[in-house]
PDB file of N, CA and C in Angstrom:
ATOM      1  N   UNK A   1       0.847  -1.185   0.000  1.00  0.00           N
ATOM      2  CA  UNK A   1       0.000   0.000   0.000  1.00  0.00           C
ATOM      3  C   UNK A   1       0.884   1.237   0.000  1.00  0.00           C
ATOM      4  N   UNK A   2       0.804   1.888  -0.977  1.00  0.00           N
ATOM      5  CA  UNK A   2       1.667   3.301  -1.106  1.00  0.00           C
ATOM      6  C   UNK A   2       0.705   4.554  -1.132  1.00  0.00           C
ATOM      7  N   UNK A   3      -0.283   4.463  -0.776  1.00  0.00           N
ATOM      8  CA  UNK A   3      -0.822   6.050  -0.627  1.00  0.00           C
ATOM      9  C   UNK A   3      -0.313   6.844   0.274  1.00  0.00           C
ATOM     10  N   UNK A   4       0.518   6.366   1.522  1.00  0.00           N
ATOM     11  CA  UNK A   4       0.921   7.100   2.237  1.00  0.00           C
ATOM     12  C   UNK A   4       2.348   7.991   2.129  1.00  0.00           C
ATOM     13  N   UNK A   5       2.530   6.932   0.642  1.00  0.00           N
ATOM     14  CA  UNK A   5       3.997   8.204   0.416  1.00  0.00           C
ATOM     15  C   UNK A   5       3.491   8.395  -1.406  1.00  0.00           C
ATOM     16  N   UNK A   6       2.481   8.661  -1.502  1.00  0.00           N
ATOM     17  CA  UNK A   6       2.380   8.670  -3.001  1.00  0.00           C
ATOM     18  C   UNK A   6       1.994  10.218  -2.850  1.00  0.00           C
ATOM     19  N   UNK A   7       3.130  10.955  -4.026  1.00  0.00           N
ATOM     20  CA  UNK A   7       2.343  12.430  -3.578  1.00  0.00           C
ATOM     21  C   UNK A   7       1.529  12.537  -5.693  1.00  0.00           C
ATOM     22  N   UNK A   8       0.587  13.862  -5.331  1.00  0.00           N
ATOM     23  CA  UNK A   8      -0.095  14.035  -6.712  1.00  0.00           C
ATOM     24  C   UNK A   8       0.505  15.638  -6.538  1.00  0.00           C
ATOM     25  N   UNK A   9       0.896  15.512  -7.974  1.00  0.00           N
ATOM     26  CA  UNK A   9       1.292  17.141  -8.215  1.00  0.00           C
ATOM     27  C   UNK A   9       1.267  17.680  -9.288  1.00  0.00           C
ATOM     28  N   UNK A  10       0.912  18.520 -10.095  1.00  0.00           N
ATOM     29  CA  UNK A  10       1.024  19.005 -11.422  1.00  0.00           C
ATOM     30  C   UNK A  10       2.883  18.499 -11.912  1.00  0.00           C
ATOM     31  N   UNK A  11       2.763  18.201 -13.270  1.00  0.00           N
ATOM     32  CA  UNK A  11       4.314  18.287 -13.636  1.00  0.00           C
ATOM     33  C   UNK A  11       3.915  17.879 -15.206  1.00  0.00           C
ATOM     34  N   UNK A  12       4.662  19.063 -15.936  1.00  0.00           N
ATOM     35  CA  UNK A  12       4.625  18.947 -17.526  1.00  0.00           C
ATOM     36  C   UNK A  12       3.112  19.927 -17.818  1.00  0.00           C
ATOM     37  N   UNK A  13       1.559  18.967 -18.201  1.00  0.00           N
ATOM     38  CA  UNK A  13       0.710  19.210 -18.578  1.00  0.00           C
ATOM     39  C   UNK A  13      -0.500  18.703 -17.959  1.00  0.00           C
ATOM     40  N   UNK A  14      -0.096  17.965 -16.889  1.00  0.00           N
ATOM     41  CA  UNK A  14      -1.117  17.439 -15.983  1.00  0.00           C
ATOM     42  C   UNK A  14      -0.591  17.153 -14.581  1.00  0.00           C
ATOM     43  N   UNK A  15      -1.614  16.421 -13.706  1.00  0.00           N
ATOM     44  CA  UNK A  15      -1.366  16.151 -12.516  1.00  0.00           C
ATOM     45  C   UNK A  15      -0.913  14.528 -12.552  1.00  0.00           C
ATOM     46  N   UNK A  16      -0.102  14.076 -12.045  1.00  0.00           N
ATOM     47  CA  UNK A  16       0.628  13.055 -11.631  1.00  0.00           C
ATOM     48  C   UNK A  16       0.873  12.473 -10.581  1.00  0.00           C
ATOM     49  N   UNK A  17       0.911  11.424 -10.433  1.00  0.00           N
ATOM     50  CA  UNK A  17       1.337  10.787  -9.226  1.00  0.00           C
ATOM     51  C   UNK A  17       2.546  10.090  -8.873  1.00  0.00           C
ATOM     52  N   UNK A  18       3.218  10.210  -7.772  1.00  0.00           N
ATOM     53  CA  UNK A  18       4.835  10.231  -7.750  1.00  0.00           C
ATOM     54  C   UNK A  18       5.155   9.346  -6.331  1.00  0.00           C
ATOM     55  N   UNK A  19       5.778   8.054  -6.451  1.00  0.00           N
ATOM     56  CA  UNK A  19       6.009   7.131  -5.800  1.00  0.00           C
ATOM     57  C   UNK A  19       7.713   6.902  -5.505  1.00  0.00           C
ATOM     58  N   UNK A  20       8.194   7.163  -4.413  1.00  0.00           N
ATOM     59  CA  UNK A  20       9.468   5.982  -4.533  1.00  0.00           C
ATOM     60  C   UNK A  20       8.997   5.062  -3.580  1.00  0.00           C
ATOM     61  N   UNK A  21       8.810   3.881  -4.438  1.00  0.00           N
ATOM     62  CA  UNK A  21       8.959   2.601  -3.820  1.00  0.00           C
ATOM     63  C   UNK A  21      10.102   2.050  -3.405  1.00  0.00           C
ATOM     64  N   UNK A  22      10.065   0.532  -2.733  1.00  0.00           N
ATOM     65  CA  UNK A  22      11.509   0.529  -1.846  1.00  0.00           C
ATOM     66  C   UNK A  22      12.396   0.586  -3.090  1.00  0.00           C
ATOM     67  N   UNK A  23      12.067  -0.366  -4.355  1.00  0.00           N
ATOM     68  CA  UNK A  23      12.986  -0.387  -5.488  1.00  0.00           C
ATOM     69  C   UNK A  23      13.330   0.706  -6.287  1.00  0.00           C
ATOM     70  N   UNK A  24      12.393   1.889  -5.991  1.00  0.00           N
ATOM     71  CA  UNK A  24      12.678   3.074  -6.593  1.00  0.00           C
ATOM     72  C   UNK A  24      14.152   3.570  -6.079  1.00  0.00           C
ATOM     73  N   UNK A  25      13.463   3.616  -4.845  1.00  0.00           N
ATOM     74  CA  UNK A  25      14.795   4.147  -3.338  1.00  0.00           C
ATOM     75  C   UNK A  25      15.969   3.229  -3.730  1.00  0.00           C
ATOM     76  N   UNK A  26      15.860   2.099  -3.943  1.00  0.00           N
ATOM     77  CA  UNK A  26      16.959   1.385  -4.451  1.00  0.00           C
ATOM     78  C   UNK A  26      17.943   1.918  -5.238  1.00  0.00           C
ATOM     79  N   UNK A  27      16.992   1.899  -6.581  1.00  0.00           N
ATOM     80  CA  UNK A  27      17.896   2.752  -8.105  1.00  0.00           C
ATOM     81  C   UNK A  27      18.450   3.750  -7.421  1.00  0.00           C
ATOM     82  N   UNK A  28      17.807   5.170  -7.015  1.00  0.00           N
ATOM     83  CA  UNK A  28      18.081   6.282  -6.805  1.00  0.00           C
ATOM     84  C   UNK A  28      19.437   5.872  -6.144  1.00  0.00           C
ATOM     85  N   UNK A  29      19.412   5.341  -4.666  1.00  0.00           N
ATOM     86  CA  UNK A  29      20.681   5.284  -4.014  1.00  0.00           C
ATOM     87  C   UNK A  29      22.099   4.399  -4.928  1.00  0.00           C
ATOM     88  N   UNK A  30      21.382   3.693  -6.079  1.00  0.00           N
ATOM     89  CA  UNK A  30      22.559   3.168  -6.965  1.00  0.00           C
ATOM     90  C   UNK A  30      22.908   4.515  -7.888  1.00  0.00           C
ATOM     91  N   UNK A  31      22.043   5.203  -8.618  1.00  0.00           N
ATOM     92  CA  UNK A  31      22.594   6.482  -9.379  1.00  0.00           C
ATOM     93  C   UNK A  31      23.235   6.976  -8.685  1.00  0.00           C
ATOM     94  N   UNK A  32      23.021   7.659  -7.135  1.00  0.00           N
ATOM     95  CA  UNK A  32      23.620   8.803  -6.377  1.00  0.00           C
ATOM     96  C   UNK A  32      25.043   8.207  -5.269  1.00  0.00           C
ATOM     97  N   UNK A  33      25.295   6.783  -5.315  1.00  0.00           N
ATOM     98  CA  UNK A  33      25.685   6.450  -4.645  1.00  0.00           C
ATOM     99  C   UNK A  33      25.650   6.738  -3.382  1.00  0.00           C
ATOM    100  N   UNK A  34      24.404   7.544  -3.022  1.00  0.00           N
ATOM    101  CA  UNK A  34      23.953   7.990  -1.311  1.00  0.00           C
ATOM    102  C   UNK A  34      22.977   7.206  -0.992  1.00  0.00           C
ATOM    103  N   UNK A  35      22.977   7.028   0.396  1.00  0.00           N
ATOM    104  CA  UNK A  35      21.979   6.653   0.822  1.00  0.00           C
ATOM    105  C   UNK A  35      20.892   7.145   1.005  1.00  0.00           C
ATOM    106  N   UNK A  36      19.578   6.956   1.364  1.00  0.00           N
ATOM    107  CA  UNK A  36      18.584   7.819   1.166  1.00  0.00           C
ATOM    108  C   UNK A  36      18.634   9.165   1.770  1.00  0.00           C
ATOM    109  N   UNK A  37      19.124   8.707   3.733  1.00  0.00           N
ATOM    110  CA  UNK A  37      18.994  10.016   4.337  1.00  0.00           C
ATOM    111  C   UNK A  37      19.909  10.849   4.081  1.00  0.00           C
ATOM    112  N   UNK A  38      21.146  10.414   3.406  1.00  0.00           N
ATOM    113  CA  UNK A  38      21.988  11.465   2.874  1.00  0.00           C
ATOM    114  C   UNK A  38      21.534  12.425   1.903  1.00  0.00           C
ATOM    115  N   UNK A  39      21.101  11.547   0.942  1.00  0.00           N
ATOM    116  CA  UNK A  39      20.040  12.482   0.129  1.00  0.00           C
ATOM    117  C   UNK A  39      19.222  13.534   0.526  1.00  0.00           C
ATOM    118  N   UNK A  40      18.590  13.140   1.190  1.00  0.00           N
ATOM    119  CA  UNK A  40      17.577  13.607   1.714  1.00  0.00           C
ATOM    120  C   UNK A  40      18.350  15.257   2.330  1.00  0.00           C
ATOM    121  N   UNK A  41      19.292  14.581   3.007  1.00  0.00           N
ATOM    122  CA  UNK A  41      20.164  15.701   3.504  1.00  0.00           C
ATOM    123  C   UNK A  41      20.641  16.595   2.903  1.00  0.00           C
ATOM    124  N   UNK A  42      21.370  15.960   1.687  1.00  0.00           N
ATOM    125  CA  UNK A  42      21.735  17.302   1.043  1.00  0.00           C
ATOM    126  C   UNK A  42      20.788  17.893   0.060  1.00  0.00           C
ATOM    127  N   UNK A  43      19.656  17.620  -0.162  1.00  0.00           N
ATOM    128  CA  UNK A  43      18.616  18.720  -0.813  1.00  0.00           C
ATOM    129  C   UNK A  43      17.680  19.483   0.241  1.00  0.00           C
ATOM    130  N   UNK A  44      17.756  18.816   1.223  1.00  0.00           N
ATOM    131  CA  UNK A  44      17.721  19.866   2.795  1.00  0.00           C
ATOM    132  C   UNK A  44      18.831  20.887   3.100  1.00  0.00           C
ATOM    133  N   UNK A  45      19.842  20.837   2.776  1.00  0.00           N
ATOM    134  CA  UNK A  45      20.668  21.593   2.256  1.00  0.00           C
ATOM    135  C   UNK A  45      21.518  22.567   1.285  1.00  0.00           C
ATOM    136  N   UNK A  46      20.639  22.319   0.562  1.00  0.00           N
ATOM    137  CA  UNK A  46      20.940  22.730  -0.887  1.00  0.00           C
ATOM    138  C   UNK A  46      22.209  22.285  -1.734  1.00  0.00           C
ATOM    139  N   UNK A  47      22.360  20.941  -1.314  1.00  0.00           N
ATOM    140  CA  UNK A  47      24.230  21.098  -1.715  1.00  0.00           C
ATOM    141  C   UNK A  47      23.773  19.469  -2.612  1.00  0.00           C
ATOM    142  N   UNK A  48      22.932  19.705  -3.392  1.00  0.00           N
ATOM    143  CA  UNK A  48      22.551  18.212  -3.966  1.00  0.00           C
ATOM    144  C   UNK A  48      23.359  18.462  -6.282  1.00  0.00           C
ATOM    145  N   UNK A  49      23.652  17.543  -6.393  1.00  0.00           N
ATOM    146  CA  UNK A  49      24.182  17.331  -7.800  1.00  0.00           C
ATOM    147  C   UNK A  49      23.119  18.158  -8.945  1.00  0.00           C
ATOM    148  N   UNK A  50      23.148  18.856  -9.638  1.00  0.00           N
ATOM    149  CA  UNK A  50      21.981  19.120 -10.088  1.00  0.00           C
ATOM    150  C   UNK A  50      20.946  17.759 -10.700  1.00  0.00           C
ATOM    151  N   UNK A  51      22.034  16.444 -11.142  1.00  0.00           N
ATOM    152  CA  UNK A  51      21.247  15.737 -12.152  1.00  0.00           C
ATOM    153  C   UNK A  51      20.229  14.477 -10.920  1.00  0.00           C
ATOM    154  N   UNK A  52      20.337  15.132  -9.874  1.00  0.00           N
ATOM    155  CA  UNK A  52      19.756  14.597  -9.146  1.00  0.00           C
ATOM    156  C   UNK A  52      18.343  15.114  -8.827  1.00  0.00           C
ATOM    157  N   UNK A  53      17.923  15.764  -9.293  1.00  0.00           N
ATOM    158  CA  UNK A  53      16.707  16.390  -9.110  1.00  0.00           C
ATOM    159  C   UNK A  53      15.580  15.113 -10.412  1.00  0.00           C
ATOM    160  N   UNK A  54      16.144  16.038 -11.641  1.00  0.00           N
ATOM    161  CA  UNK A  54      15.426  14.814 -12.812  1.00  0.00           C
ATOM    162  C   UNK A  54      15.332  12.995 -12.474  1.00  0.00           C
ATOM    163  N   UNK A  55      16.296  12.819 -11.684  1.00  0.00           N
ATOM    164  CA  UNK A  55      16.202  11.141 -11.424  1.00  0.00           C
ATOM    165  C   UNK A  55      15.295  10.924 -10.170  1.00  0.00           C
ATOM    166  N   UNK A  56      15.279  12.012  -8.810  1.00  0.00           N
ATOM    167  CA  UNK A  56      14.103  11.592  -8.166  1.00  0.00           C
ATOM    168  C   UNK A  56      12.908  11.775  -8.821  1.00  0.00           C
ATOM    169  N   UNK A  57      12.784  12.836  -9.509  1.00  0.00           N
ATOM    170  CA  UNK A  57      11.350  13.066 -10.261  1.00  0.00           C
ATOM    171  C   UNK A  57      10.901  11.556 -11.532  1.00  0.00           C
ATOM    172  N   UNK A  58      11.855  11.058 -12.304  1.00  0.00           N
ATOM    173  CA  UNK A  58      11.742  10.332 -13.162  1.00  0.00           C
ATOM    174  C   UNK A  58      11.168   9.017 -12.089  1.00  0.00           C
ATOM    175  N   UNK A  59      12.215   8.589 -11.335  1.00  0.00           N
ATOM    176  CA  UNK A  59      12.140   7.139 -10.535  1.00  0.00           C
ATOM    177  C   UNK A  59      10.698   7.062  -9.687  1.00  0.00           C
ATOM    178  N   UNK A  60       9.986   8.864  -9.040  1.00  0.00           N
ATOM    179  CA  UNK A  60       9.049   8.783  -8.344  1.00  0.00           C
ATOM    180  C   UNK A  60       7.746   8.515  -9.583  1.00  0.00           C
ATOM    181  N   UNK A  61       7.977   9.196 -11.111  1.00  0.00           N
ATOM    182  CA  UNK A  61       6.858   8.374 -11.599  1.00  0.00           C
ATOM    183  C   UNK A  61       6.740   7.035 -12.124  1.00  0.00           C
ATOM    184  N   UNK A  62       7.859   6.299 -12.459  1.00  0.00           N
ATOM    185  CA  UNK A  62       8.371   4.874 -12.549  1.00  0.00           C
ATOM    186  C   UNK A  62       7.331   4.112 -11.079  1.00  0.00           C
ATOM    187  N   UNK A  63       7.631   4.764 -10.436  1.00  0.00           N
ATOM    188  CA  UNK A  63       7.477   4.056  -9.012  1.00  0.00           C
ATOM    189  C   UNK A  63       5.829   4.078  -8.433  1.00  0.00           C
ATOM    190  N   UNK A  64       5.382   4.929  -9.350  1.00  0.00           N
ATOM    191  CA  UNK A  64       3.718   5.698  -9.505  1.00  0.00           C
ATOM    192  C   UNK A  64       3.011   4.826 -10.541  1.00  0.00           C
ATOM    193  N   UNK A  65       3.822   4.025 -11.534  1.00  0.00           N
ATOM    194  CA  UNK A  65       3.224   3.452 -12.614  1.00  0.00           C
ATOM    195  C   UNK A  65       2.959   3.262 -13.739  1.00  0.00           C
ATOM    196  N   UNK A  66       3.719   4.358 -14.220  1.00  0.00           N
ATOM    197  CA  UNK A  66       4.405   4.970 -15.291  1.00  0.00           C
ATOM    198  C   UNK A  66       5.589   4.230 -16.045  1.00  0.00           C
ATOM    199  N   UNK A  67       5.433   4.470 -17.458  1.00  0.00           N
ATOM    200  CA  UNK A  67       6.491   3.204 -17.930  1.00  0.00           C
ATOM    201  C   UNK A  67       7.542   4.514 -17.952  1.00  0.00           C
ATOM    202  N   UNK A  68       9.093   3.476 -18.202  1.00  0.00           N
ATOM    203  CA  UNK A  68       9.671   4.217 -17.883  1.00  0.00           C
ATOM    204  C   UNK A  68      10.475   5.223 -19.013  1.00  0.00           C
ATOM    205  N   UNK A  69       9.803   4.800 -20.090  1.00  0.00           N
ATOM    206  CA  UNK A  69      10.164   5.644 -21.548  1.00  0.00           C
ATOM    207  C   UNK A  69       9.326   6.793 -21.289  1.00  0.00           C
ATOM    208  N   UNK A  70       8.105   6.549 -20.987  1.00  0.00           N
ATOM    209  CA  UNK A  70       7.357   7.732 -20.960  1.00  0.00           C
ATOM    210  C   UNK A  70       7.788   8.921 -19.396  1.00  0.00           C
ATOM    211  N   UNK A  71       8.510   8.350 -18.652  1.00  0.00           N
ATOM    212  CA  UNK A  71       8.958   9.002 -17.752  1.00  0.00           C
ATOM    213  C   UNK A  71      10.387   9.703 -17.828  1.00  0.00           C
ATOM    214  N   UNK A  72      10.835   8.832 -18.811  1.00  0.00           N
ATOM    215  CA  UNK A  72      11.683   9.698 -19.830  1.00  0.00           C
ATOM    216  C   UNK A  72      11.394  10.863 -20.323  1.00  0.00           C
ATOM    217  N   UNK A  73      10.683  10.121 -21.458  1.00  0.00           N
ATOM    218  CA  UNK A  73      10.308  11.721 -21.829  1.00  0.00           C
ATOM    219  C   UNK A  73       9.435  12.949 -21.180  1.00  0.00           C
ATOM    220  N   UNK A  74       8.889  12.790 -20.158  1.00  0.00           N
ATOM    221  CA  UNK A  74       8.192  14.027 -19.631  1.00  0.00           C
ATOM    222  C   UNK A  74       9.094  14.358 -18.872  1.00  0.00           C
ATOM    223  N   UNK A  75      10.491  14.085 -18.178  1.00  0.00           N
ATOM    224  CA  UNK A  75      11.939  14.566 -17.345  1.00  0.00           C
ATOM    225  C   UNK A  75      11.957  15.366 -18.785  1.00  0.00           C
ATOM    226  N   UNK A  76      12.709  15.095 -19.775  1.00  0.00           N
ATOM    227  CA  UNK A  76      13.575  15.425 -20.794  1.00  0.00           C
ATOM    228  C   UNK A  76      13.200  16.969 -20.957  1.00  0.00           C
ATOM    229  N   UNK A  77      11.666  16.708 -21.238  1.00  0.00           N
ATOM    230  CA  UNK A  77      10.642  17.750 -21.648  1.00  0.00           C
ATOM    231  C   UNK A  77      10.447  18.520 -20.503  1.00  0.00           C
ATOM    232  N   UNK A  78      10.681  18.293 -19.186  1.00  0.00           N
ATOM    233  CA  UNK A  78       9.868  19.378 -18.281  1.00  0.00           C
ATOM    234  C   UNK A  78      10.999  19.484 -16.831  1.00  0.00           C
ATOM    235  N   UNK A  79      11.939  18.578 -16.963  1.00  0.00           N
ATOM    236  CA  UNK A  79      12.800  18.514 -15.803  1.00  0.00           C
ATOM    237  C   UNK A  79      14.228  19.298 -16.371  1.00  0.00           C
ATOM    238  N   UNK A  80      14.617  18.771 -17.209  1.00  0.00           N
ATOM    239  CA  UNK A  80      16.019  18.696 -17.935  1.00  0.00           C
ATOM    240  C   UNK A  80      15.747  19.705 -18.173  1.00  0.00           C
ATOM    241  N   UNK A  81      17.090  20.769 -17.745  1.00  0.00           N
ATOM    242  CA  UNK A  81      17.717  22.395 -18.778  1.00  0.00           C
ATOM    243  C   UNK A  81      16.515  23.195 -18.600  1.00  0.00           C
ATOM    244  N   UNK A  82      15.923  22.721 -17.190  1.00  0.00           N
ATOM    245  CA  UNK A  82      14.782  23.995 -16.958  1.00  0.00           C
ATOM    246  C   UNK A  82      15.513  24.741 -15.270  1.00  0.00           C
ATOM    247  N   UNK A  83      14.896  25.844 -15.413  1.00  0.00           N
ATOM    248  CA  UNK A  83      15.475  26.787 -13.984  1.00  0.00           C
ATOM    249  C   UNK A  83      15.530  25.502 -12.473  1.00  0.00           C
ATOM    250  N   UNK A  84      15.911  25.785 -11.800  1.00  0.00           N
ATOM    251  CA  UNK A  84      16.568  25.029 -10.703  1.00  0.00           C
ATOM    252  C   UNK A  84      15.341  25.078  -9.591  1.00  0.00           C
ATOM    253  N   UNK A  85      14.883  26.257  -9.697  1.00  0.00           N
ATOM    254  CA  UNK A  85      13.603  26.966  -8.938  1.00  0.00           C
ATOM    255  C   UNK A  85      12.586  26.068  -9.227  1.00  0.00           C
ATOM    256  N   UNK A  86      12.297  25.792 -10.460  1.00  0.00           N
ATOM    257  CA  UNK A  86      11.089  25.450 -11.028  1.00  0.00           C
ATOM    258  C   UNK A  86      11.320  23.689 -10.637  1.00  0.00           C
ATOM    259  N   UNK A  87      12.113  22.983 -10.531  1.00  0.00           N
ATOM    260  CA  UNK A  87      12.610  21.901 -10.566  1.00  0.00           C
ATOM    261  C   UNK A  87      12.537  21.341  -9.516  1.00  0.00           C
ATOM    262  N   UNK A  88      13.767  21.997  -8.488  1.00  0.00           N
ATOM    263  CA  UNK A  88      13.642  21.706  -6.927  1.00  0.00           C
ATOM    264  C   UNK A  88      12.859  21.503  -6.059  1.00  0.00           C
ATOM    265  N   UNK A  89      11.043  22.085  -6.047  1.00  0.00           N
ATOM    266  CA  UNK A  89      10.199  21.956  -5.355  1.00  0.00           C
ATOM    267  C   UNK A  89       9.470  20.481  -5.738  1.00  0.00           C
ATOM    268  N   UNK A  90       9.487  19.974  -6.775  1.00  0.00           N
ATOM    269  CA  UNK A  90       8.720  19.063  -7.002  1.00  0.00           C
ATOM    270  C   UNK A  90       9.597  17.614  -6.163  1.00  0.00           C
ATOM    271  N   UNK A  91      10.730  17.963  -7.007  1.00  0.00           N
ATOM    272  CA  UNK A  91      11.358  16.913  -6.571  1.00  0.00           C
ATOM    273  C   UNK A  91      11.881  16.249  -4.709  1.00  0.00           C
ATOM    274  N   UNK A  92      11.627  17.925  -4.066  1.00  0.00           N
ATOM    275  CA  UNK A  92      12.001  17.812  -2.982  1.00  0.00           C
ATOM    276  C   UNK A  92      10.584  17.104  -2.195  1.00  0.00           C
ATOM    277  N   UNK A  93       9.647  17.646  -2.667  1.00  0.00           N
ATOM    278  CA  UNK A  93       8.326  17.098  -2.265  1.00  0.00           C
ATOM    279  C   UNK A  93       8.173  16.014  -2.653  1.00  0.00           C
ATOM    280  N   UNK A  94       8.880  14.795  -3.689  1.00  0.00           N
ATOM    281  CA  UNK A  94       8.706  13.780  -3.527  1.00  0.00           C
ATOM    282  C   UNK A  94       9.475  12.605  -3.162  1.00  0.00           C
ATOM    283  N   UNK A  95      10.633  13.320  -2.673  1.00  0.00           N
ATOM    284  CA  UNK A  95      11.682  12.354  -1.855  1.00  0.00           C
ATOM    285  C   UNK A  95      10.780  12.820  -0.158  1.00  0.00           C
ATOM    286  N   UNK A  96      10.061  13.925  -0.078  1.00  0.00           N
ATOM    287  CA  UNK A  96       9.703  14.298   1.454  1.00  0.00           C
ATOM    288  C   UNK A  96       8.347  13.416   1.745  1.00  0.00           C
ATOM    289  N   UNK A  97       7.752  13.206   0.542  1.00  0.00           N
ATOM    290  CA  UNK A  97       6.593  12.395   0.563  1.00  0.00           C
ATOM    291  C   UNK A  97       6.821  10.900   1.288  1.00  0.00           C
ATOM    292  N   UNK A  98       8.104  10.336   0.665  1.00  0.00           N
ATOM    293  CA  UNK A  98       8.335   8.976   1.269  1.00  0.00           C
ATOM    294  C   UNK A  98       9.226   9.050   2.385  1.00  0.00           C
ATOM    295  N   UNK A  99       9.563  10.760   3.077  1.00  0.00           N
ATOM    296  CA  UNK A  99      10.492  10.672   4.292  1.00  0.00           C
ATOM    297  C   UNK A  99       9.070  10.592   5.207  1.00  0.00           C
ATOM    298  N   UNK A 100       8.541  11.856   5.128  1.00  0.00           N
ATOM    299  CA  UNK A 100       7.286  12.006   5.929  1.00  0.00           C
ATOM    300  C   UNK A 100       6.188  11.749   5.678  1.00  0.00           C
ATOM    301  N   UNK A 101       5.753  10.872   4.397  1.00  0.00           N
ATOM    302  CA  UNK A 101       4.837  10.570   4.685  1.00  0.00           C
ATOM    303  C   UNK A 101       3.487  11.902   3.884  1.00  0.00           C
ATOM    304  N   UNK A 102       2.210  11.846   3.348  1.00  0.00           N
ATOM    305  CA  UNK A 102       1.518  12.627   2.910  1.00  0.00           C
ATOM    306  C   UNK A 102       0.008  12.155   3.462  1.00  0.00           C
ATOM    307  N   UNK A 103      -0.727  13.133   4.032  1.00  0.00           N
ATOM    308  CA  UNK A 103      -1.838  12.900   4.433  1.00  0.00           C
ATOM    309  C   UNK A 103      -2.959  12.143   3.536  1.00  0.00           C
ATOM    310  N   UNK A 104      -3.481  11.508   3.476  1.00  0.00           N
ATOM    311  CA  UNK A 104      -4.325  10.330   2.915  1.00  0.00           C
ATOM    312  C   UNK A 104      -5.695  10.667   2.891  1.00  0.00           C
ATOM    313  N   UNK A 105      -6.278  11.448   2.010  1.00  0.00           N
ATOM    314  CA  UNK A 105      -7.364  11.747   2.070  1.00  0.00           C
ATOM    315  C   UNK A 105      -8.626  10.959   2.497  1.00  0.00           C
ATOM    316  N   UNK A 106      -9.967  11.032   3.005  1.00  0.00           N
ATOM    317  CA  UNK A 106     -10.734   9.760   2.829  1.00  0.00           C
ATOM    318  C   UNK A 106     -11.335   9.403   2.099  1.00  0.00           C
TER     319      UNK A 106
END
């Protein structure tokens, strides 16, 4: 059951839903060679890789249900070589979704 870290957020042209599952969390910590809470840490910090933003966003819709070509291309198109501003909030909200957790509507 993942509703409790599944967040929904606009990204690209619609609203989406954004999962890291444990295997998501997996990949990610194999791309970044960090562990999660390190991660976690340094975009709590601001001191995170830039190409790390597009891979939590890509892996959280992989992890949502999304194939992963098509999660390709909506990174490419809406993550990649866009402002840092525009980027950072989504992504931080969905590594925070599976730290803390997102309220579960009824």
């Amino acid at each position: 059951m993942t509703d409790r870290i599944t967040l929904r957020a606009f990204f690209g042209d619609a609203e989406r839903a954004f999962t890291l599952t444990d295997p998501m969390l997996t990949e990610l910590e194999r791309l970044t060679g960090l562990g999660t809470g390190a991660l976690y840490a340094q975009l709590v910090n601001m001191a995170f890789p830039v190409q790390v933003l597009a891979q939590v966003i890509r892996l959280g819709l992989i992890g949502a249900g999304m194939t992963p070509e098509e999660a390709k291309h909506l990174c490419a198109a809406y993550a990649e070589n866009r402002p840092l501003a525009e980027v950072f909030p989504l992504a931080f909200a969905i590594l925070d979704a599976r730290w803390s957790g997102v309220e579960v509507k009824p």
